[in-house]
PDB file of N, CA and C in Angstrom:
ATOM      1  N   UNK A   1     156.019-115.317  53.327  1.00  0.00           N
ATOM      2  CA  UNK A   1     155.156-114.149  53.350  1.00  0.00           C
ATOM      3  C   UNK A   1     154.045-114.355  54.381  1.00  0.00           C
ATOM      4  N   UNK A   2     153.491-113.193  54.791  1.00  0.00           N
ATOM      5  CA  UNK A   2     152.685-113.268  55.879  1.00  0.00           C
ATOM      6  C   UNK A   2     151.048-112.051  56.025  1.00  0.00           C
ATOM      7  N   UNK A   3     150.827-112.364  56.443  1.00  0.00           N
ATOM      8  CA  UNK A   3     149.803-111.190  56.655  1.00  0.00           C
ATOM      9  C   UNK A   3     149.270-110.616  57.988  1.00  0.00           C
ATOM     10  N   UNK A   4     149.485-109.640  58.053  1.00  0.00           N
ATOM     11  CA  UNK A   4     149.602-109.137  59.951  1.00  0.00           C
ATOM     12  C   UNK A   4     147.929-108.668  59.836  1.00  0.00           C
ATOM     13  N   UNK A   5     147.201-109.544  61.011  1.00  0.00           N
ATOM     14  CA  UNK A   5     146.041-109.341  61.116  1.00  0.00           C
ATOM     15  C   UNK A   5     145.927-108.587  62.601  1.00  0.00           C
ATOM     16  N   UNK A   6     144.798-108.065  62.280  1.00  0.00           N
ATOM     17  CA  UNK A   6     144.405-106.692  63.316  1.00  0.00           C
ATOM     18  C   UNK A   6     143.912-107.609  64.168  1.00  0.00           C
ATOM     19  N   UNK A   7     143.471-108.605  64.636  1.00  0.00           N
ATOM     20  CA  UNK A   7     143.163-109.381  66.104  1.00  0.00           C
ATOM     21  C   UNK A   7     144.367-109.711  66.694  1.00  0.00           C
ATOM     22  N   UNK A   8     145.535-109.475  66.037  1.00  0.00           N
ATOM     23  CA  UNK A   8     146.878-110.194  66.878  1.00  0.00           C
ATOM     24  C   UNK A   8     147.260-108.712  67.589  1.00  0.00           C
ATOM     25  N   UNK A   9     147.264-107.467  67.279  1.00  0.00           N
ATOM     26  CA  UNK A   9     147.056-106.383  68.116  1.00  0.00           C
ATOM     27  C   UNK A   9     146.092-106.278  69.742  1.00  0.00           C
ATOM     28  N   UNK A  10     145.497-107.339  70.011  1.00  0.00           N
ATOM     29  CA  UNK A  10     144.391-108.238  70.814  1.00  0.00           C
ATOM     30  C   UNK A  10     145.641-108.359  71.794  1.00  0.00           C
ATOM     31  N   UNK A  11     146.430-109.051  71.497  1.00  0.00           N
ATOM     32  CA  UNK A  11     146.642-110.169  72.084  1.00  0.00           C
ATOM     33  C   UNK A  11     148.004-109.335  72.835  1.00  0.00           C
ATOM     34  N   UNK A  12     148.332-109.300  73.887  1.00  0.00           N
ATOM     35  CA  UNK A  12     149.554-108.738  74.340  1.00  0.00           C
ATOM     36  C   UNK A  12     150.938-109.613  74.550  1.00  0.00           C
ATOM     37  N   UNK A  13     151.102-110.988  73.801  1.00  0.00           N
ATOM     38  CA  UNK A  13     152.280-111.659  73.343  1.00  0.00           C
ATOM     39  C   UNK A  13     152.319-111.057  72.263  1.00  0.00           C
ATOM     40  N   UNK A  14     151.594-110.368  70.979  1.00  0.00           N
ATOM     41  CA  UNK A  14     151.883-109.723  69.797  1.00  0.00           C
ATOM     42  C   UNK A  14     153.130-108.723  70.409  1.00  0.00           C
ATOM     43  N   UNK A  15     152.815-108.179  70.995  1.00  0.00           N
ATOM     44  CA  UNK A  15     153.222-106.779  71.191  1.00  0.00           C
ATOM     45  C   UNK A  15     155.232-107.052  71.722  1.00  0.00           C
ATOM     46  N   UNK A  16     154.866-108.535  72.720  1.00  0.00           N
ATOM     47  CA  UNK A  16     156.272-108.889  73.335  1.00  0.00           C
ATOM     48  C   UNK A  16     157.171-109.779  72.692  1.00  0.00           C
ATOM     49  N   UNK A  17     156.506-110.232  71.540  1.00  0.00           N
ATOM     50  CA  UNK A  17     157.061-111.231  70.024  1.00  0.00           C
ATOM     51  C   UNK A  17     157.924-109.959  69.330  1.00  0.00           C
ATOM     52  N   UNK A  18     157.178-108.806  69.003  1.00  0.00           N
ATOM     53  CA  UNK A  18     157.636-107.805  68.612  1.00  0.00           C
ATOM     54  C   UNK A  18     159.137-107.073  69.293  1.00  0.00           C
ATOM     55  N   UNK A  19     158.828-106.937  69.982  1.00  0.00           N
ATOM     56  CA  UNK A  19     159.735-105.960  71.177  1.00  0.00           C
ATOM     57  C   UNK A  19     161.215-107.209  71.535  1.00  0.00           C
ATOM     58  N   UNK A  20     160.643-108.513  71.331  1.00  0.00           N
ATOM     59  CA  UNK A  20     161.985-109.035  71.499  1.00  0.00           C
ATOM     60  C   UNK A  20     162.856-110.056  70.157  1.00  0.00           C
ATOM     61  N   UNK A  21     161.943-109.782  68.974  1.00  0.00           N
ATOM     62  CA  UNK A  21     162.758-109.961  67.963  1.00  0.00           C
ATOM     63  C   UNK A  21     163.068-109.027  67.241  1.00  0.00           C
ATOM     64  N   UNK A  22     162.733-107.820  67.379  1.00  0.00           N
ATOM     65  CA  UNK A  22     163.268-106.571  66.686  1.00  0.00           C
ATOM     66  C   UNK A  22     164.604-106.231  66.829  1.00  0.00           C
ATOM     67  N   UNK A  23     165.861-106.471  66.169  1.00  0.00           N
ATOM     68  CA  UNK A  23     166.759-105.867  67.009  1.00  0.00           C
ATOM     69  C   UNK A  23     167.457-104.394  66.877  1.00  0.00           C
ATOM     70  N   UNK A  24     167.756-103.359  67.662  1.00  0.00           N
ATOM     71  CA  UNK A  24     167.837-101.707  67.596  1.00  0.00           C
ATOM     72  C   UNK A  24     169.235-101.850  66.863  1.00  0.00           C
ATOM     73  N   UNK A  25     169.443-101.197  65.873  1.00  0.00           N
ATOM     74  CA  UNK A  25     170.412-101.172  65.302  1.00  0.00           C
ATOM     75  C   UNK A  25     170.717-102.027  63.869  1.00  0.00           C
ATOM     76  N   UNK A  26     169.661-102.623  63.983  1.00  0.00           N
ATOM     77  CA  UNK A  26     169.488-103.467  62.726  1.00  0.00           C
ATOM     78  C   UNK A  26     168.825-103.000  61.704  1.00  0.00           C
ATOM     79  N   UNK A  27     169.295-103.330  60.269  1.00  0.00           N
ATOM     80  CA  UNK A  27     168.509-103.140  59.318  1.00  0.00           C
ATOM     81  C   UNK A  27     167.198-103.616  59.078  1.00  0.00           C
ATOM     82  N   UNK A  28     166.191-102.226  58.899  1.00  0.00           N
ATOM     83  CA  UNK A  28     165.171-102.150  58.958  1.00  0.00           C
ATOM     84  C   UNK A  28     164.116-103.984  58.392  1.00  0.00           C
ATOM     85  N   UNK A  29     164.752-104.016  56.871  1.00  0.00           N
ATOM     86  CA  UNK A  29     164.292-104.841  56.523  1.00  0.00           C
ATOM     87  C   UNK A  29     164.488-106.257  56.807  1.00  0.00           C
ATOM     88  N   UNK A  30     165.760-106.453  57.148  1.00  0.00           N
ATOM     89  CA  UNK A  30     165.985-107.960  58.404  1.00  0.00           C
ATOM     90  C   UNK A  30     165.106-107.772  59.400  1.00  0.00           C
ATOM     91  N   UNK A  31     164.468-106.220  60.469  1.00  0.00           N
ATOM     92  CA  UNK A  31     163.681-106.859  61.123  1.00  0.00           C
ATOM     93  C   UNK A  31     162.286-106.988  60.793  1.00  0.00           C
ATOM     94  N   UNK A  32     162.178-106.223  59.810  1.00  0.00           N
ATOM     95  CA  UNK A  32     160.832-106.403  59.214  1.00  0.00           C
ATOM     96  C   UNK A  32     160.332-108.307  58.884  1.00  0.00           C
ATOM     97  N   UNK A  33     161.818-108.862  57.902  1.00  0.00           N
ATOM     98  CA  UNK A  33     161.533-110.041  58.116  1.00  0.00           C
ATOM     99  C   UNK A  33     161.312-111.039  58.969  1.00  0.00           C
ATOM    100  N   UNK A  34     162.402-110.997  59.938  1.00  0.00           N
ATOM    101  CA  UNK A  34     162.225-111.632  61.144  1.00  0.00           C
ATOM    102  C   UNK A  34     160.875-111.065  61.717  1.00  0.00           C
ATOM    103  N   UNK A  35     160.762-110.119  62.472  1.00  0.00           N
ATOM    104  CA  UNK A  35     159.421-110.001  62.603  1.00  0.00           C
ATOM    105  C   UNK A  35     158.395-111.034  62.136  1.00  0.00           C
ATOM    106  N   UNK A  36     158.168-110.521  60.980  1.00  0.00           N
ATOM    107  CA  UNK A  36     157.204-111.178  60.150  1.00  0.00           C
ATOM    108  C   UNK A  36     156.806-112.926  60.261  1.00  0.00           C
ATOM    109  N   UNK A  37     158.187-113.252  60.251  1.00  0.00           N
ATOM    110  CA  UNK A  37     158.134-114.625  59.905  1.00  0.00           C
ATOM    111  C   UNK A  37     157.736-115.363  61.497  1.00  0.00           C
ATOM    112  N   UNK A  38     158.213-114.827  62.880  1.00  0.00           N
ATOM    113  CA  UNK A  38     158.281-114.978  63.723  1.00  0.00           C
ATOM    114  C   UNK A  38     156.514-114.717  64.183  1.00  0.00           C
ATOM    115  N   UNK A  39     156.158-113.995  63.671  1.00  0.00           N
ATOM    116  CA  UNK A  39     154.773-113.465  63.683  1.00  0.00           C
ATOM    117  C   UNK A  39     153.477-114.601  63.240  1.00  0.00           C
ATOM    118  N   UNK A  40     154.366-114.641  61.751  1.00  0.00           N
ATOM    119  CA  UNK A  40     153.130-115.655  61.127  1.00  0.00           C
ATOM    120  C   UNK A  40     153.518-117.059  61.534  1.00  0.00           C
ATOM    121  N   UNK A  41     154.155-117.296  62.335  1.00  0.00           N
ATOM    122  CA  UNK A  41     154.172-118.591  62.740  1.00  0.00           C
ATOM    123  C   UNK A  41     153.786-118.499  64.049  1.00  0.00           C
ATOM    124  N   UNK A  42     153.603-117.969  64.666  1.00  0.00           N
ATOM    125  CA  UNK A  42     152.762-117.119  66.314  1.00  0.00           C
ATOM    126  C   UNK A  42     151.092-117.313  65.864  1.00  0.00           C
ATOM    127  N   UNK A  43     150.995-116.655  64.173  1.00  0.00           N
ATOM    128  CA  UNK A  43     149.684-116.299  64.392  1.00  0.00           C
ATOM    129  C   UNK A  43     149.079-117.396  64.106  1.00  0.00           C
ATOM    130  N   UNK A  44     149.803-118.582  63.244  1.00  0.00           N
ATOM    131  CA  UNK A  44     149.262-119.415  63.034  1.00  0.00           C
ATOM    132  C   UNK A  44     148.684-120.524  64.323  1.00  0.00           C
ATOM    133  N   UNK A  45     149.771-120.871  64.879  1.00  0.00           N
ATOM    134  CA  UNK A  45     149.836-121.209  66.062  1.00  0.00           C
ATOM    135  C   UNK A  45     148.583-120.793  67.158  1.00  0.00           C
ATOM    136  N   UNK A  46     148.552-119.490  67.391  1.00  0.00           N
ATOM    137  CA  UNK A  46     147.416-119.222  68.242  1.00  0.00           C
ATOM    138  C   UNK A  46     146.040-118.852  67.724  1.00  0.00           C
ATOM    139  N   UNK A  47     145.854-118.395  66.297  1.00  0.00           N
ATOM    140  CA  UNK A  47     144.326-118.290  66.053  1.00  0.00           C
ATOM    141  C   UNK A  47     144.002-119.463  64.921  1.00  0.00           C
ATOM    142  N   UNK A  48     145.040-120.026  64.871  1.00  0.00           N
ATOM    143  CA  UNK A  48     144.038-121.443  63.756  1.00  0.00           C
ATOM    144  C   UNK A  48     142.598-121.438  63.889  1.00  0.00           C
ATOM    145  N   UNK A  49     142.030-121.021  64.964  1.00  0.00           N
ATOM    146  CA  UNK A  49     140.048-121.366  64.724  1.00  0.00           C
ATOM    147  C   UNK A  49     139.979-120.393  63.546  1.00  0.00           C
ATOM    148  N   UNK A  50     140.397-119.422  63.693  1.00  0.00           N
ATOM    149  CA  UNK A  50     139.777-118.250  63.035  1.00  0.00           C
ATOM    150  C   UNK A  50     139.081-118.391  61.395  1.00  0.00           C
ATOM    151  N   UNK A  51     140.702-118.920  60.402  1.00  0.00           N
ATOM    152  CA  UNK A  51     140.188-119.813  58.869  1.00  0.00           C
ATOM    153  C   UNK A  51     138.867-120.485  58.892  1.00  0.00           C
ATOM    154  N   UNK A  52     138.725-121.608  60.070  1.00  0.00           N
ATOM    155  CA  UNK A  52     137.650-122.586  59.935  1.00  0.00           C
ATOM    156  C   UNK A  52     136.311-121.378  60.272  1.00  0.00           C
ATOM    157  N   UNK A  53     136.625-120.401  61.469  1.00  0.00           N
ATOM    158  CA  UNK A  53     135.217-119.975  61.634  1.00  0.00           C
ATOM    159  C   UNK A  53     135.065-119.286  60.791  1.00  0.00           C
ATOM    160  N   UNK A  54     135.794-118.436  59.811  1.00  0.00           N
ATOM    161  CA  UNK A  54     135.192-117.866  58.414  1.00  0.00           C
ATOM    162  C   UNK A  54     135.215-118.953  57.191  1.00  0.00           C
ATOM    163  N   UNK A  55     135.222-120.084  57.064  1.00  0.00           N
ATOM    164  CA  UNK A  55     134.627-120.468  56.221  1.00  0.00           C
ATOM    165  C   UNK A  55     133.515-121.387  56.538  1.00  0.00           C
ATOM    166  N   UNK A  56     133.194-121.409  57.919  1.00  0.00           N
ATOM    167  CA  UNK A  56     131.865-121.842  58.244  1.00  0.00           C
ATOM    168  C   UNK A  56     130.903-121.053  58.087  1.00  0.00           C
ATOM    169  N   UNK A  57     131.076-119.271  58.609  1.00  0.00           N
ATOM    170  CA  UNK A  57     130.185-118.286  58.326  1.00  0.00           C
ATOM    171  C   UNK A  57     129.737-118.124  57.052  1.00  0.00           C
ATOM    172  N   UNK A  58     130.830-118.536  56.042  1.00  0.00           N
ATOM    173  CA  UNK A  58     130.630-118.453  54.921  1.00  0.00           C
ATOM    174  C   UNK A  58     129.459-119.667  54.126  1.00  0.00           C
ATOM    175  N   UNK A  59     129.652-120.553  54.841  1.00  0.00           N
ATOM    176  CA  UNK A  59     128.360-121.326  54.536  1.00  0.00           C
ATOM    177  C   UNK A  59     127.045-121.454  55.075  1.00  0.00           C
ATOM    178  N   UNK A  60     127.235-121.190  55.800  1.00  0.00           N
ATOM    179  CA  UNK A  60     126.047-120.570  56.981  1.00  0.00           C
ATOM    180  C   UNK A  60     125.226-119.417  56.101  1.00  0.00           C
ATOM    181  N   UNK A  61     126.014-118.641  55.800  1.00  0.00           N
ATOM    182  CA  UNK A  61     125.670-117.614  54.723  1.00  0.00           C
ATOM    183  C   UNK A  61     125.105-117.566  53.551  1.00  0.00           C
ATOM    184  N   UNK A  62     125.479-119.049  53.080  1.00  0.00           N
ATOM    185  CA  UNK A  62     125.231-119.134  51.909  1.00  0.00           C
ATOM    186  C   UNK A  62     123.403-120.228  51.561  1.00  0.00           C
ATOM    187  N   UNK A  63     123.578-120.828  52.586  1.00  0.00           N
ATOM    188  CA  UNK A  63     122.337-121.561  52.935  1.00  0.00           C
ATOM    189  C   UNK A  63     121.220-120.741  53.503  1.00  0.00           C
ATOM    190  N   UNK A  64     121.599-120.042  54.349  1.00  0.00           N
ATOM    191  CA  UNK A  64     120.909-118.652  54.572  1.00  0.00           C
ATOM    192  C   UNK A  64     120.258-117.919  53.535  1.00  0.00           C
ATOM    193  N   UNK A  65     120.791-117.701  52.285  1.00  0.00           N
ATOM    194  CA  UNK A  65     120.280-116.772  51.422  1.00  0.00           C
ATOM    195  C   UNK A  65     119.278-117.954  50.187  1.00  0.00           C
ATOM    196  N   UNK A  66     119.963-119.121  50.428  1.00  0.00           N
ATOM    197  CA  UNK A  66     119.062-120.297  49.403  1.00  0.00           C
ATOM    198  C   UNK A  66     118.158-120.567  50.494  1.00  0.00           C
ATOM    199  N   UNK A  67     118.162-120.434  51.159  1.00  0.00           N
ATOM    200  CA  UNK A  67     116.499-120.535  52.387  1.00  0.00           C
ATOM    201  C   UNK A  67     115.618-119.442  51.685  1.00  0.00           C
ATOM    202  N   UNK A  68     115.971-118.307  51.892  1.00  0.00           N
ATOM    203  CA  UNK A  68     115.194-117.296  51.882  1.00  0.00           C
ATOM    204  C   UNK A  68     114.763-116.737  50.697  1.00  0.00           C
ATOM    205  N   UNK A  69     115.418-118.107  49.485  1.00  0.00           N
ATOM    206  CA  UNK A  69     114.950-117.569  48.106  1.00  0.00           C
ATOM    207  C   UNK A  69     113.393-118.497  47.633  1.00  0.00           C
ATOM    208  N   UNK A  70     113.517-119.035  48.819  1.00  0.00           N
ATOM    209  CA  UNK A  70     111.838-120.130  48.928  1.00  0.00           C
ATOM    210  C   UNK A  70     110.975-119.382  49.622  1.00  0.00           C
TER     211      UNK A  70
END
């Protein structure tokens, strides 16, 4: 399972990952999978920072608000 994030729309290998594992004539949901799977292993691959920089913001955030309760 995967989750199609709106920054990989960014990126114009999204678009050519798409266009060349889709295949015309195929059932919808084989390419939905392929897709998918082909995708989340793309997305992993190219935005790995992304996890770490939201759970840094997230602490950043959180020290932020115990600052400002002094």
């Amino acid at each position: 399972m995967y989750r199609f994030e709106q920054a990989w729309l960014r990126s114009e290998d999204c678009r050519e990952i798409v266009q060349r594992t889709w295949r015309i004539g195929g059932a919808i949901t084989s390419n939905l999978n392929r897709v998918g799977g082909v995708l989340g292993e793309w997305g992993k691959m190219t935005f790995k920072e992304i996890p770490r920089r939201i759970v840094k913001k997230k602490k950043l955030d959180r020290l932020a608000s115990k600052e400002s309760k002094y």
